[in-house]
Protein backbone atom coordinates (compact mmCIF):
# COMPACT_ATOMS: atom_id res chain seq x y z
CA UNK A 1 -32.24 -13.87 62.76
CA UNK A 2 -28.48 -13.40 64.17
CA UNK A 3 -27.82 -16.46 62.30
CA UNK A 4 -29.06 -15.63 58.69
CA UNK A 5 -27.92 -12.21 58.83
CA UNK A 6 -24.43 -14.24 59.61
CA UNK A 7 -25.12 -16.46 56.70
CA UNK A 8 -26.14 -13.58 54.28
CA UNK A 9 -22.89 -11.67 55.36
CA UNK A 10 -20.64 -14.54 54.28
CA UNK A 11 -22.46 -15.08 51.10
CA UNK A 12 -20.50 -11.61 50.32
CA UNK A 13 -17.44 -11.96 48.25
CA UNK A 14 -14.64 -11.45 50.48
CA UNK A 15 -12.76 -8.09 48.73
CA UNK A 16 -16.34 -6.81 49.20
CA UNK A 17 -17.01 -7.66 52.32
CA UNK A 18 -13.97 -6.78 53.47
CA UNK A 19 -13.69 -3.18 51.86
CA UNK A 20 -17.78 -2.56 52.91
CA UNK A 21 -16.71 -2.84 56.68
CA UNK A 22 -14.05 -1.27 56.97
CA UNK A 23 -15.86 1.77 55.56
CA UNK A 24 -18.60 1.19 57.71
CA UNK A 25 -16.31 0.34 61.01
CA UNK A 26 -14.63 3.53 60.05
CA UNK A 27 -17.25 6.03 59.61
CA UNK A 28 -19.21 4.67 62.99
CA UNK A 29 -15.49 5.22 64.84
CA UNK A 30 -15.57 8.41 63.88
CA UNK A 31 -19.28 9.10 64.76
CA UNK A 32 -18.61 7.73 68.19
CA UNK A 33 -15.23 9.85 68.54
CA UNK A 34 -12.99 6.65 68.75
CA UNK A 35 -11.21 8.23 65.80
CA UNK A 36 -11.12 11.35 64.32
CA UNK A 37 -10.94 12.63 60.42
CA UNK A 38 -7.42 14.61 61.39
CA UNK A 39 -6.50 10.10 61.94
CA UNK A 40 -7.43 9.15 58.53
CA UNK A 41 -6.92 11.78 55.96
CA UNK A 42 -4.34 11.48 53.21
CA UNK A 43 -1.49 13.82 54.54
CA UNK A 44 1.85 13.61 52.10
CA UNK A 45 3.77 15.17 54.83
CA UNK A 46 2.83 12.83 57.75
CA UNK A 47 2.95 9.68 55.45
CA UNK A 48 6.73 10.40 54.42
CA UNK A 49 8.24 12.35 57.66
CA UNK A 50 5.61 10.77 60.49
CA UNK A 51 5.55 7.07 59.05
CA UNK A 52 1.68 7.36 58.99
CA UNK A 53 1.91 4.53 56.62
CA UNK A 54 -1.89 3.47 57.50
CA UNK A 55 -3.10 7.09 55.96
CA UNK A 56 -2.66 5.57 52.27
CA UNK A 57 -5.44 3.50 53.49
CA UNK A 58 -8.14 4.63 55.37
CA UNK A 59 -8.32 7.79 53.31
CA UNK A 60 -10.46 5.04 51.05
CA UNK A 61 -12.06 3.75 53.60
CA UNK A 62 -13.91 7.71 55.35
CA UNK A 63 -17.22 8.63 53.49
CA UNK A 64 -18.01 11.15 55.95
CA UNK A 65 -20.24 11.33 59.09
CA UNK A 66 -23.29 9.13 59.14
CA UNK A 67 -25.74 10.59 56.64
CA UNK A 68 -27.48 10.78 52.93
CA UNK A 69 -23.95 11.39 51.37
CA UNK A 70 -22.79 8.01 53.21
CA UNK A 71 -25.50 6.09 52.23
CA UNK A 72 -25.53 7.37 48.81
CA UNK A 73 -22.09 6.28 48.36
CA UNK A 74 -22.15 2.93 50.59
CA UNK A 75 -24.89 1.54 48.27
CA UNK A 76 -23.28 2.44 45.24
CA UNK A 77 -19.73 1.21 46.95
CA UNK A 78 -21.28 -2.10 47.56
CA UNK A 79 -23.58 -2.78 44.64
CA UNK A 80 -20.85 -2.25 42.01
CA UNK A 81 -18.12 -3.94 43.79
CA UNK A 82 -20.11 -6.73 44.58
CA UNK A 83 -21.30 -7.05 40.88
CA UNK A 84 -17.45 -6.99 40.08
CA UNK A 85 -16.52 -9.72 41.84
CA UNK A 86 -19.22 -11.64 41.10
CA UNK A 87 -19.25 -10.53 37.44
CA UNK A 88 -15.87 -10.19 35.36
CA UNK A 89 -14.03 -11.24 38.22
CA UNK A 90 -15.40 -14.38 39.22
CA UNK A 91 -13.11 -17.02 40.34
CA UNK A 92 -10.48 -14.15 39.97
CA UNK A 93 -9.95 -12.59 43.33
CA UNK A 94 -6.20 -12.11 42.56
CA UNK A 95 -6.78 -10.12 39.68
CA UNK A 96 -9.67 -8.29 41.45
CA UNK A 97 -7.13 -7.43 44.37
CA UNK A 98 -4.81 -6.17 41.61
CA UNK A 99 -7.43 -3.90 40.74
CA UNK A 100 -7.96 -2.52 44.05
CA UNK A 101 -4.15 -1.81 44.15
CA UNK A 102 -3.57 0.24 40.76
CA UNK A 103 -6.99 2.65 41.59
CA UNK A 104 -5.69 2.91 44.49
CA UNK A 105 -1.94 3.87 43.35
CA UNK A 106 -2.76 6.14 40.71
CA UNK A 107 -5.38 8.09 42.94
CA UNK A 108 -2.76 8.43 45.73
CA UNK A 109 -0.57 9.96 42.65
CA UNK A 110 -3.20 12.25 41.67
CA UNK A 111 -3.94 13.68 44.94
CA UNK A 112 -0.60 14.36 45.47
CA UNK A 113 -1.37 17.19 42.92
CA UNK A 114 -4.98 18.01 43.76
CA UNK A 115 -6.55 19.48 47.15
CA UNK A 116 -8.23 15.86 48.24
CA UNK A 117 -7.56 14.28 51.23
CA UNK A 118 -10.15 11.65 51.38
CA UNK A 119 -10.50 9.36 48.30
CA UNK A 120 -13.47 6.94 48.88
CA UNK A 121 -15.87 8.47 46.18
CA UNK A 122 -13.80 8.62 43.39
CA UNK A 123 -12.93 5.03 44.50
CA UNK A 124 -16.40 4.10 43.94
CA UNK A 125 -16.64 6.24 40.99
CA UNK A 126 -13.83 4.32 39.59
CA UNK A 127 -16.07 0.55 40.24
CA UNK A 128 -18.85 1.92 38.99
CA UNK A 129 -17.04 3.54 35.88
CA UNK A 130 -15.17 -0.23 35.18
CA UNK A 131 -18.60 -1.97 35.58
CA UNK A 132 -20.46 -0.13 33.41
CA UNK A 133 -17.89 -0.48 30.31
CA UNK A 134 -17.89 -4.22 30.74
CA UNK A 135 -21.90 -4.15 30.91
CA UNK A 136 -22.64 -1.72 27.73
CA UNK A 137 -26.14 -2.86 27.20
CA UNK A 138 -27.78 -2.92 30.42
CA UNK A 139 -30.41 -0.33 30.78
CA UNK A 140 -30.38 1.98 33.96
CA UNK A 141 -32.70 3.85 35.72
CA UNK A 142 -31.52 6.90 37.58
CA UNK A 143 -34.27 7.63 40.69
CA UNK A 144 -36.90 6.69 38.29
CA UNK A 145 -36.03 9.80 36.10
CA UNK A 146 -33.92 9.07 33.45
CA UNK A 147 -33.21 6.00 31.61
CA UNK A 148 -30.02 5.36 29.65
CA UNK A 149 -27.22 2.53 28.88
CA UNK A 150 -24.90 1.87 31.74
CA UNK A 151 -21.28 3.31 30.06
CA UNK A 152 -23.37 6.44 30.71
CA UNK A 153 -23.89 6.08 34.82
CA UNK A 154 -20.70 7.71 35.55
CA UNK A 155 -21.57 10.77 34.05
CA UNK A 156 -24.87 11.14 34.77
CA UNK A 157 -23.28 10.86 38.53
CA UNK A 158 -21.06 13.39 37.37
CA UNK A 159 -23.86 15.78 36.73
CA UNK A 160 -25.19 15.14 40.02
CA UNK A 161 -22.50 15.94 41.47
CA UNK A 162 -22.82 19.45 39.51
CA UNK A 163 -26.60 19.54 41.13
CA UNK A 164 -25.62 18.79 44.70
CA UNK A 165 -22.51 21.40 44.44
CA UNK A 166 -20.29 18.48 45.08
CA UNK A 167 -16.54 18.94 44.15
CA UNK A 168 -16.66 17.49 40.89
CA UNK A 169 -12.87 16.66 41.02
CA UNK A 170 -13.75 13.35 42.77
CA UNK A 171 -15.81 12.24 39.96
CA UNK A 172 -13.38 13.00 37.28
CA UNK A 173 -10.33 11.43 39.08
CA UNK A 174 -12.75 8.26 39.04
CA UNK A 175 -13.05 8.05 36.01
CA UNK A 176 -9.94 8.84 34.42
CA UNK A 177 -8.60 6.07 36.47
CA UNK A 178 -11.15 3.74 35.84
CA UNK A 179 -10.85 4.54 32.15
CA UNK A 180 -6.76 4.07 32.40
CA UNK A 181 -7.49 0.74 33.81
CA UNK A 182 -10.17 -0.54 31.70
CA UNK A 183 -7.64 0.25 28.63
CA UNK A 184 -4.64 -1.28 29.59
CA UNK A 185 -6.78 -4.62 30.62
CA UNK A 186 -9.49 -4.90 28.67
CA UNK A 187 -8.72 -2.48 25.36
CA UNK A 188 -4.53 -2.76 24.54
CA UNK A 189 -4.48 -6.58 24.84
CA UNK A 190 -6.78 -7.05 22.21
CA UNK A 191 -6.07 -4.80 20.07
CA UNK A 192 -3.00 -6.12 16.75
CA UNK A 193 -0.11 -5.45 18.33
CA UNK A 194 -1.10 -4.49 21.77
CA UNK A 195 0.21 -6.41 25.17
CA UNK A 196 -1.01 -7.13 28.43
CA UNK A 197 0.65 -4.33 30.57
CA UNK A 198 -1.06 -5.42 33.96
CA UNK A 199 0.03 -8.78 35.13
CA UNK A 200 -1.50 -9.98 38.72
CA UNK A 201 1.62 -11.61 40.48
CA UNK A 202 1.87 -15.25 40.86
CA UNK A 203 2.30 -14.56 44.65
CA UNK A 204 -1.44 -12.97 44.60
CA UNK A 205 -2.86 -15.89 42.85
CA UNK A 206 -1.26 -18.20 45.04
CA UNK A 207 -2.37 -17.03 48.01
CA UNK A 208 -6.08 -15.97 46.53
CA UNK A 209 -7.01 -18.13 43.48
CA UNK A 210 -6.14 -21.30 44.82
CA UNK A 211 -8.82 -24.27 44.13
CA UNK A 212 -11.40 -21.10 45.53
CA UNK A 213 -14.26 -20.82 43.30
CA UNK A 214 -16.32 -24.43 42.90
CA UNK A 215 -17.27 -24.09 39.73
CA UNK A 216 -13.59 -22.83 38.85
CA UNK A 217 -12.49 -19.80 36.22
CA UNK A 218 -15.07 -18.27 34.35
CA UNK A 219 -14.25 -19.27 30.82
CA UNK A 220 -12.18 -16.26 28.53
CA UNK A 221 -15.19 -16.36 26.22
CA UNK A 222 -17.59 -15.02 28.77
CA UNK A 223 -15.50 -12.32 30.05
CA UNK A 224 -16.07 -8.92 28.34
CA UNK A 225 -15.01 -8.91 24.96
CA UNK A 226 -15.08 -12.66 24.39
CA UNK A 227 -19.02 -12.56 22.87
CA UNK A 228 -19.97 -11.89 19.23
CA UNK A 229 -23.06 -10.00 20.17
CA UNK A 230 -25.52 -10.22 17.44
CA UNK A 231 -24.15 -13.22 15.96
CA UNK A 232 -26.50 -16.35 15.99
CA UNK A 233 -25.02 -19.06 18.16
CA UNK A 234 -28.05 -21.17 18.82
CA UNK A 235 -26.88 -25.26 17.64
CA UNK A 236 -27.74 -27.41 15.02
CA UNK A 237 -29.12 -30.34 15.02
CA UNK A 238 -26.80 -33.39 14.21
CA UNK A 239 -27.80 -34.87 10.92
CA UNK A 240 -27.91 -38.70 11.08
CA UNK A 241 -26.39 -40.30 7.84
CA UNK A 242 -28.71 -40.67 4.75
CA UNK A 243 -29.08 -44.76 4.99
CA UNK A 244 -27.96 -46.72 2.19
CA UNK A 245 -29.93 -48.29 -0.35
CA UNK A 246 -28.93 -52.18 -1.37
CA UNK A 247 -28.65 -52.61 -4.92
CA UNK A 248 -29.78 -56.40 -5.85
CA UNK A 249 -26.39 -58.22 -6.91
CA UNK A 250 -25.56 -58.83 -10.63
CA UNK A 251 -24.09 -61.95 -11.92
């Protein structure tokens, strides 16, 4: 059992499984006291003055103490980033990475201004939020309650949120971000006139992309926005040549 539980944790995409357990070491840390919150939360002052460099880090990394909000969010955490990496970003870990690194920028901006100190959720929000613009027409059920196209699962998590008296900050940080993202990669280079703003350093792709996935880079014309939905694509058949007729020879 040890063994296939190995084998099914290494058949995880690595930015995955890597982010998954270090929220999961983190929060059991903290339930067993080996760290505390006052360790992890994003702190301005203690970042710049202290040198508490790791704080821009494991402030993503905290959902809270062991309960239904950390499940909630660990499922939705994994699911989405998992489908990510799998999805759009297969054979792309660099640019995946890259990802990780702008949310996580422009959310450390943000809550420079706001009152949050941990940024997990609207992390996840973000995922979730990029995942469902690149799947449009996938259906969702919510709890068996309400059904609806997937662009629309961040805000219906938004109005949960609302329900469960949950700051709704977090959500709406997640999205904007995700949103700011999904334009400047997916929107403004394909659009006359636009340019690719985001560019995944060589350095990255080196070090990640190398000879990595075996059945290599998924082609540009199955990424989102490469598909003429609607339009009929199924082949036709070759035609053989008509054979010729021979004419009997005239003196």
């Amino acid at each position: 059992m040890a063994q296939t539980f190995h084998q099914e944790y290494m058949a995880v995409p690595p930015v995955t499984r890597t982010y998954a357990t270090a929220c999961v070491l983190t929060t059991i840390a903290v339930q067993l006291d080996i760290l505390s919150p006052f360790q992890l939360y994003f702190n301005q002052s203690l970042i710049w003055r202290k040198y508490q460099i790791w704080r821009l880090f494991t402030n993503f990394t905290f959902f809270g103490t062991i309960g239904f909000n950390f499940v909630f969010n660990m499922i939705f955490t994994y699911r989405y980033c998992r489908m990510l990496e799998e999805g759009s970003f297969r054979g792309r870990t660099a640019d995946f990475i890259m990802m990780f690194v702008f949310g996580g920028f422009l959310m450390t901006i943000c809550a420079c201004f706001v009152n949050l100190v941990f940024l997990g959720q609207a992390f996840t929000i973000m995922l979730v939020y990029i995942w469902a613009k690149r799947n449009p027409y996938i259906r969702m059920n919510f709890f068996g309650m309400l059904n609806f196209n997937a662009p629309y699962l961040p805000w219906v998590l938004f109005g949960f949120s609302l329900l469960l008296d949950n700051s709704v900050i977090v959500d709406l940080m997640g999205i904007a971000v995700g949103h700011v993202y999904f334009y400047l990669e997916d929107v403004l280079p394909n659009i006359e006139g636009g340019c690719k703003i985001l560019k995944t350093p060589r350095l990255l792709k080196l070090l990640f992309d190398e000879g990595e996935d075996e059945y290599g880079e998924v082609p540009d014309d199955t990424r989102p926005g490469g598909y003429n939905w609607g339009e009929d694509v199924r082949e036709q058949p070759e035609q053989e040549p008509a054979p010729q007729e021979d004419h009997p020879h005239q003196d």
